[in-house]
N, C-alpha and C. Protein backbone atom coordinates (compact mmCIF):
# COMPACT_ATOMS: atom_id res chain seq x y z
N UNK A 1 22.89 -6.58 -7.42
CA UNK A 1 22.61 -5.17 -7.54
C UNK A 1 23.58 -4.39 -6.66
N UNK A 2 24.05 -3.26 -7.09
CA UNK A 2 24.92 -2.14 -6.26
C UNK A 2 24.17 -1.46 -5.41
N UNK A 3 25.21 -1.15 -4.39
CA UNK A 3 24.22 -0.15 -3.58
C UNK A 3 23.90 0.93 -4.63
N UNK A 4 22.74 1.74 -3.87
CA UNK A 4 22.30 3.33 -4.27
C UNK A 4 23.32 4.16 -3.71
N UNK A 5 23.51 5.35 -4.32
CA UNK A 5 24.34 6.18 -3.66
C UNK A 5 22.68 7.56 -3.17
N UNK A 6 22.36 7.76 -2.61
CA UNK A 6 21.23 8.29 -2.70
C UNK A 6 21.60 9.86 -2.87
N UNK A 7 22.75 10.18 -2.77
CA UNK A 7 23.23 11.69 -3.79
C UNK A 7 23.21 11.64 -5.30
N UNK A 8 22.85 10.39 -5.33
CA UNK A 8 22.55 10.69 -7.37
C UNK A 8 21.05 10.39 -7.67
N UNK A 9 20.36 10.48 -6.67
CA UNK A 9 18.74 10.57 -6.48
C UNK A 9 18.18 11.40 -6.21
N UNK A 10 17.57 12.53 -6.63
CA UNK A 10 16.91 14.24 -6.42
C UNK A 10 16.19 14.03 -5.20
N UNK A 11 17.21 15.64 -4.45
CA UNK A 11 16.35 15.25 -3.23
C UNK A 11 15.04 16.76 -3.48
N UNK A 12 13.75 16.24 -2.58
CA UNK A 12 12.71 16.83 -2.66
C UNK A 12 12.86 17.92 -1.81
N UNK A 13 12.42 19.07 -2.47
CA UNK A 13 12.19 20.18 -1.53
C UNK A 13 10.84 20.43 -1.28
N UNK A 14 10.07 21.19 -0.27
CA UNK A 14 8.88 21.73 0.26
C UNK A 14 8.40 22.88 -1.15
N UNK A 15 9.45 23.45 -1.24
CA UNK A 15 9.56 24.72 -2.75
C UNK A 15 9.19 23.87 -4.01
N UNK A 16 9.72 23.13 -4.34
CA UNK A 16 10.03 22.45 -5.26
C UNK A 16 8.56 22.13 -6.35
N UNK A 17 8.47 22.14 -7.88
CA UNK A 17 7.35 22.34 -8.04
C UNK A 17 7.28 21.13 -8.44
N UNK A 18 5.38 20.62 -8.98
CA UNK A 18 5.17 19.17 -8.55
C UNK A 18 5.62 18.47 -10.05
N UNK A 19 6.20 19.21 -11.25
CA UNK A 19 6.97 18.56 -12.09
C UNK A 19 8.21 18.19 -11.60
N UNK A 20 8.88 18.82 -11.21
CA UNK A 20 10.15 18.61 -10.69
C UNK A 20 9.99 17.21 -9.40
N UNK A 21 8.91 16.93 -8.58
CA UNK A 21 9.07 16.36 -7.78
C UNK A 21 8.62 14.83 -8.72
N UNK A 22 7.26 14.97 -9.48
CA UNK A 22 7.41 13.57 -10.23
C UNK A 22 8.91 13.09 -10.83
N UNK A 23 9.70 14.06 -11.50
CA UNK A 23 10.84 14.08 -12.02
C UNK A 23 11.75 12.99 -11.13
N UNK A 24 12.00 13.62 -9.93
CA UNK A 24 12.30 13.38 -8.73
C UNK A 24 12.32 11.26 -8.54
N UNK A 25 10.71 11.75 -7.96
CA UNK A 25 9.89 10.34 -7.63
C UNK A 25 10.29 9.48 -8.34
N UNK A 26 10.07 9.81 -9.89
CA UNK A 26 10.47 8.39 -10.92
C UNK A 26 12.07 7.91 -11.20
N UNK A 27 12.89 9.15 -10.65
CA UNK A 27 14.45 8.67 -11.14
C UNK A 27 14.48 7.83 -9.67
N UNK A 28 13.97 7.94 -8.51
CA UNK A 28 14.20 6.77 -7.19
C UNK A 28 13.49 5.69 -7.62
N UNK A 29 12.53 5.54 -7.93
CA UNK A 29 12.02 4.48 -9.17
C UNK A 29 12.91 3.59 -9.57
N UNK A 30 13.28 4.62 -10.63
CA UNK A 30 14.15 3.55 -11.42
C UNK A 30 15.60 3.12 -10.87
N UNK A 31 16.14 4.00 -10.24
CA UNK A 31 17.11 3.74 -9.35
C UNK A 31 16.92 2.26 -7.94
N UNK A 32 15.82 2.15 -7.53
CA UNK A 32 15.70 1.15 -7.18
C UNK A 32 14.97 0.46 -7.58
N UNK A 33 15.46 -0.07 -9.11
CA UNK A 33 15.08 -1.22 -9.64
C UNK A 33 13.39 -1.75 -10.04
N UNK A 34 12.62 -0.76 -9.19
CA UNK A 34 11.30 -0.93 -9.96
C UNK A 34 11.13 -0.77 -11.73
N UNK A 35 11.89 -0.63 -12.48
CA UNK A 35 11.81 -0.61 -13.90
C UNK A 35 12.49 -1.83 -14.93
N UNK A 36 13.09 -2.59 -13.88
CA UNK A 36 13.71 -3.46 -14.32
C UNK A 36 12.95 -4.71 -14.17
N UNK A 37 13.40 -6.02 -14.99
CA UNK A 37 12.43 -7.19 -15.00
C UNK A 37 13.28 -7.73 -13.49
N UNK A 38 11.60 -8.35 -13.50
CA UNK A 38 12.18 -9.39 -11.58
C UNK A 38 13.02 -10.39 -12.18
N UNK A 39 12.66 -11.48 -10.88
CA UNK A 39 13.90 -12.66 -11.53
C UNK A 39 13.22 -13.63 -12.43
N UNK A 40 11.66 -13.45 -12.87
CA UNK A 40 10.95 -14.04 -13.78
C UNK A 40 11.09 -13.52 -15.10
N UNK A 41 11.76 -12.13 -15.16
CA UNK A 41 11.66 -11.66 -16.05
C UNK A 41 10.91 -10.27 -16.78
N UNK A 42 9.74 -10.51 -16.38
CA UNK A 42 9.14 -9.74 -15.91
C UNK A 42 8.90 -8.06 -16.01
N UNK A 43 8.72 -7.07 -16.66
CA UNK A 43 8.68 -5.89 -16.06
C UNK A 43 7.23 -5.39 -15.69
N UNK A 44 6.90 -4.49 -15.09
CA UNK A 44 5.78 -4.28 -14.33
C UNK A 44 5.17 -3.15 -15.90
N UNK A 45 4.06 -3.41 -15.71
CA UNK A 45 3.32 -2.76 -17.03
C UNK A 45 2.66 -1.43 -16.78
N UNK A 46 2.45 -0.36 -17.76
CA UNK A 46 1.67 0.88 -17.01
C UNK A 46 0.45 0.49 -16.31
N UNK A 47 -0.38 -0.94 -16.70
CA UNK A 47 -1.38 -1.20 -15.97
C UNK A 47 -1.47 -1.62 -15.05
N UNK A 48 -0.26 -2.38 -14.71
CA UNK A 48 0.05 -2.90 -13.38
C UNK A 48 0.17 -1.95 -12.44
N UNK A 49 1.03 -0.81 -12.65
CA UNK A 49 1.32 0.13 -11.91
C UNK A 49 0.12 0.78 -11.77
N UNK A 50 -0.95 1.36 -12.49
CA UNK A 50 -2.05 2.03 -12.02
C UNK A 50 -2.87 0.76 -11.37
N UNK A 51 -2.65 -0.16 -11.09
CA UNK A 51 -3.76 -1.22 -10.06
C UNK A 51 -2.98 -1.13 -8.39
N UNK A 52 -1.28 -0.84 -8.71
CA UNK A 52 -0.63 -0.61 -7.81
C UNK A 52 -0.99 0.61 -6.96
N UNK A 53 -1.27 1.87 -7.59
CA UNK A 53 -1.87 3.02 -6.96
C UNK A 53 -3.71 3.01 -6.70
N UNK A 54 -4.21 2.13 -7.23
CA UNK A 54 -5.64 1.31 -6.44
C UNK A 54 -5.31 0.70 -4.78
N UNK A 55 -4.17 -0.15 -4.80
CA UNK A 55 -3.85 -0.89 -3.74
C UNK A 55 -3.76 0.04 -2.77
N UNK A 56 -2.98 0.90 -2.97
CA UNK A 56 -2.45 2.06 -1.79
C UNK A 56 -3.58 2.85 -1.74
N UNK A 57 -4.84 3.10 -2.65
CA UNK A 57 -5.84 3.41 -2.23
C UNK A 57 -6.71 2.67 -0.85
N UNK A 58 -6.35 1.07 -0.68
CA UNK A 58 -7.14 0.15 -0.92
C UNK A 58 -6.18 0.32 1.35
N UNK A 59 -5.28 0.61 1.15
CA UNK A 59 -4.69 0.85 2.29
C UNK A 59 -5.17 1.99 2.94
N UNK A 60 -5.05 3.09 1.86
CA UNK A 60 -5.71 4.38 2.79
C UNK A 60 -6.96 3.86 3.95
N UNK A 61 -7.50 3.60 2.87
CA UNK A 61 -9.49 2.81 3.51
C UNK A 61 -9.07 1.61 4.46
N UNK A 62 -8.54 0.73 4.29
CA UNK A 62 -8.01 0.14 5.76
C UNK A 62 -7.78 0.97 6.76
N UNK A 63 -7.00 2.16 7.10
CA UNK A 63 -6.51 3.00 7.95
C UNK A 63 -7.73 3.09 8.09
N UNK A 64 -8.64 4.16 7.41
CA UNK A 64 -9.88 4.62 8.02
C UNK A 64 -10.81 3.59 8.94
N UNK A 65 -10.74 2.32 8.07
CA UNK A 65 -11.75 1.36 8.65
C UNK A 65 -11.31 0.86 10.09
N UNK A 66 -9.97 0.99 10.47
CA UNK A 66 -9.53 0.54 11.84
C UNK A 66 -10.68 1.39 13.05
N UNK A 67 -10.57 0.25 14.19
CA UNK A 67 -11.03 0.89 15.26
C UNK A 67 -10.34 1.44 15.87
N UNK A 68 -11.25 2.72 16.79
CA UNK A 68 -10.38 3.39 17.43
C UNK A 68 -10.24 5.25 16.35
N UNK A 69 -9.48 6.25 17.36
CA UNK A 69 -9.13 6.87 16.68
C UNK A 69 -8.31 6.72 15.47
N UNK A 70 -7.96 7.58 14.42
CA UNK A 70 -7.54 8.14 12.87
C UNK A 70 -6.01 8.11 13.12
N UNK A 71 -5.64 6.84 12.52
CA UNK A 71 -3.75 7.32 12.86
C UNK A 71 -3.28 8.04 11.83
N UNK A 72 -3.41 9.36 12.05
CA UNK A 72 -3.13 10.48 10.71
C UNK A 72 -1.69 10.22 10.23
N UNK A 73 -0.62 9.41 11.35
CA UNK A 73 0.03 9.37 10.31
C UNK A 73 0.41 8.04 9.14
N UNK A 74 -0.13 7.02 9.54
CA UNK A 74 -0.28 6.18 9.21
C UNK A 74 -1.15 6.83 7.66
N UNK A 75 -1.58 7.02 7.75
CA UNK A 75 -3.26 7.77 6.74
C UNK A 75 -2.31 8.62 6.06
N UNK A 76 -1.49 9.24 6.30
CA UNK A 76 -0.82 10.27 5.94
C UNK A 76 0.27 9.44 4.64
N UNK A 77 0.40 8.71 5.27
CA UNK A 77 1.84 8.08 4.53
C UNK A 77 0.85 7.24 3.87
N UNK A 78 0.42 6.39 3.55
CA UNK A 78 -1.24 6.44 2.67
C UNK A 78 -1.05 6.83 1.53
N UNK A 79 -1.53 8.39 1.79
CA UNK A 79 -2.03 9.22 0.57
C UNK A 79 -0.48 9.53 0.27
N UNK A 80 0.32 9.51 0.61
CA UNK A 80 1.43 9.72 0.12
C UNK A 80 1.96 8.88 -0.67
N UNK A 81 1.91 7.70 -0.40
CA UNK A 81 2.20 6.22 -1.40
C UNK A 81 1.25 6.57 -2.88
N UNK A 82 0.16 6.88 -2.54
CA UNK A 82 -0.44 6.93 -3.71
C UNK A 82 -0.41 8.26 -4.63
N UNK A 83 0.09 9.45 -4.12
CA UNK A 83 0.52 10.50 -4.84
C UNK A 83 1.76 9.89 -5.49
N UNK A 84 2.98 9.34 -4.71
CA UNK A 84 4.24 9.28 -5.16
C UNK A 84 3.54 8.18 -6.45
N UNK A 85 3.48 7.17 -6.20
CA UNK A 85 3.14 6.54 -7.48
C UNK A 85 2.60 7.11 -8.60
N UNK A 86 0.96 8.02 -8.24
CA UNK A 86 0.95 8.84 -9.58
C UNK A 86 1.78 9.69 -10.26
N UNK A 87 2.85 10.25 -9.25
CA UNK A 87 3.97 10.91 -10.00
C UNK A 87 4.80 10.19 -10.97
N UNK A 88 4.92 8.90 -10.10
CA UNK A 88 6.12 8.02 -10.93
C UNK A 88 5.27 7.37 -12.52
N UNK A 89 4.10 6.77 -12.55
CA UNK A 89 3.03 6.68 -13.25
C UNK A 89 3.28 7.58 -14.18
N UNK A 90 2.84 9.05 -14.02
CA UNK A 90 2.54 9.88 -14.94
C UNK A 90 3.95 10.04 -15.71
N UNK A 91 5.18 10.18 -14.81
CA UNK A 91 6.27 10.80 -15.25
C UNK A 91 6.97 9.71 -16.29
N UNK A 92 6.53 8.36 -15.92
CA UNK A 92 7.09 6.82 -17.08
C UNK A 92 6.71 6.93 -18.17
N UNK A 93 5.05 7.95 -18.39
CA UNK A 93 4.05 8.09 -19.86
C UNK A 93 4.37 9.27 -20.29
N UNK A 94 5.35 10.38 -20.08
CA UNK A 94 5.48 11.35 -20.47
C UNK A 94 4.12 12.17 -20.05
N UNK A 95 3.77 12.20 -19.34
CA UNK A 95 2.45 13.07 -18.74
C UNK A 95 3.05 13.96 -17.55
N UNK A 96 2.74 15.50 -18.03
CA UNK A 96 3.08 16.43 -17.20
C UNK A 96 1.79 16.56 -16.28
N UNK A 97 2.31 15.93 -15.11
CA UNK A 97 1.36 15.73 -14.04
C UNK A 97 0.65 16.92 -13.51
N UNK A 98 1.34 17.75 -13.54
CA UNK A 98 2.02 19.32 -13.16
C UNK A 98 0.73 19.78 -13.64
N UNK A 99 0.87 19.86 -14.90
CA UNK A 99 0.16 20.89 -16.30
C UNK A 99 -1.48 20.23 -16.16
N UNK A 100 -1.39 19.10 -15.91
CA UNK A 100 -2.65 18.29 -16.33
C UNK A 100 -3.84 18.81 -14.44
N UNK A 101 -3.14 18.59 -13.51
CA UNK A 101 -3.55 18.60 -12.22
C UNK A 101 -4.22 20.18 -12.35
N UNK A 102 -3.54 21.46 -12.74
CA UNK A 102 -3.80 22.91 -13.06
C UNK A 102 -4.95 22.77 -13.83
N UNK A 103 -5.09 22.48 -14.96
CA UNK A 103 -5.72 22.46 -16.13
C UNK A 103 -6.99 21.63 -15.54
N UNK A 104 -6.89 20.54 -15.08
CA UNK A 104 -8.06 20.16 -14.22
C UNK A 104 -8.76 21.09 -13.46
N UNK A 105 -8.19 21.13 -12.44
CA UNK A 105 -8.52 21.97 -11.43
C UNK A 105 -9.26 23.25 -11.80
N UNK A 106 -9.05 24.12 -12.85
CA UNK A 106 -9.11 24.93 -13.34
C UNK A 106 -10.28 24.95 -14.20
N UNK A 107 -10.93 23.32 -14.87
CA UNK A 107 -11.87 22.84 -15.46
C UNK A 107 -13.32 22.46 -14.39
N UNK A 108 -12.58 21.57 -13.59
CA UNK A 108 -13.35 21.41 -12.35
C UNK A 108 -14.08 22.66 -11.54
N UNK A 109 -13.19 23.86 -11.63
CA UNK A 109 -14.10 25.16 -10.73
C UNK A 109 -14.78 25.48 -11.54
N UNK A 110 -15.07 25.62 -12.52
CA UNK A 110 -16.81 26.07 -13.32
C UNK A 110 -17.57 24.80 -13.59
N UNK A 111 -17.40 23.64 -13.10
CA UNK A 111 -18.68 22.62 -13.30
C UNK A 111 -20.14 22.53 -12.12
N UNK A 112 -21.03 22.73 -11.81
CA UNK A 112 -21.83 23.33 -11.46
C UNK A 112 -21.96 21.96 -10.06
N UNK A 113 -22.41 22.58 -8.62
CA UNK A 113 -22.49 21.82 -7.61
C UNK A 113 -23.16 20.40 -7.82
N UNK A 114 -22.01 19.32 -7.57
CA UNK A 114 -22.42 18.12 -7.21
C UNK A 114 -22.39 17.59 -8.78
N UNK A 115 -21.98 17.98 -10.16
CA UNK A 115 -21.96 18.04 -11.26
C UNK A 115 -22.42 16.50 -11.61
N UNK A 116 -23.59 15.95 -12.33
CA UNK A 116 -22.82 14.54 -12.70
C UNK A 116 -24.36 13.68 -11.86
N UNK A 117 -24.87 14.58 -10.88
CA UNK A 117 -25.90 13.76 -10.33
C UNK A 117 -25.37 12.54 -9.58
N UNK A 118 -24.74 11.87 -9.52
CA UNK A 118 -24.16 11.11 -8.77
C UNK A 118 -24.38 11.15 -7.00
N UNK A 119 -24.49 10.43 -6.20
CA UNK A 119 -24.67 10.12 -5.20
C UNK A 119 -23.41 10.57 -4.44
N UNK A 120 -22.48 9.76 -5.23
CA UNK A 120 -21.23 9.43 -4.62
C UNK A 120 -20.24 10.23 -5.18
């Protein structure tokens, strides 16, 4: 494999909106070789990849479960693993992460407190 030149990889701005940043997320993706088969052959499947953003869930909750105070940044970079993946996720299926997150959100504020009965 060649090096990366990481000027032909979008860099993220704070401005930047969250289509543009999945955009972003998935061309470093594929740029480092996560889209390509391993040396088995191999390529990683959309299902694999959403068990992959379980895992980094599965880390967040480790952080929490440690003793001792909250290493926010540890926790931080966490939830960040698992956003970046849903970007890269959404952006591999043609899913405007962007449009869908609004449109939620937007669905979610008129469902009535605690909606669903659920405990949890």
């Amino acid at each position: 494999m060649t090096d990366i030149d990481p000027e032909d990889i979008p860099l993220i701005r704070f401005f930047d909106r969250v289509s543009y940043m999945a955009y972003a997320v998935h061309e470093n993706a594929v740029a480092h070789g996560f889209y390509r088969p391993n040396e088995d052959g191999h390529v990683v499947t959309p299902a694999e990849r959403l068990m992959l953003i379980v895992s980094e869930c599965s880390e967040a909750l480790e952080e929490l479960r440690k003793p001792g105070d909250l290493d926010r940044d540890a926790f931080g970079a966490e939830l960040a693993d698992i956003v970046i993946r849903t970007m890269d996720l959404a952006q591999s299926m043609g899913v405007d992460i962007e449009c869908e997150v609004v449109a939620k959100h937007n669905k979610n504020r008129l469902r009535p407190i605690r909606h669903g009965g659920k405990k949890l």
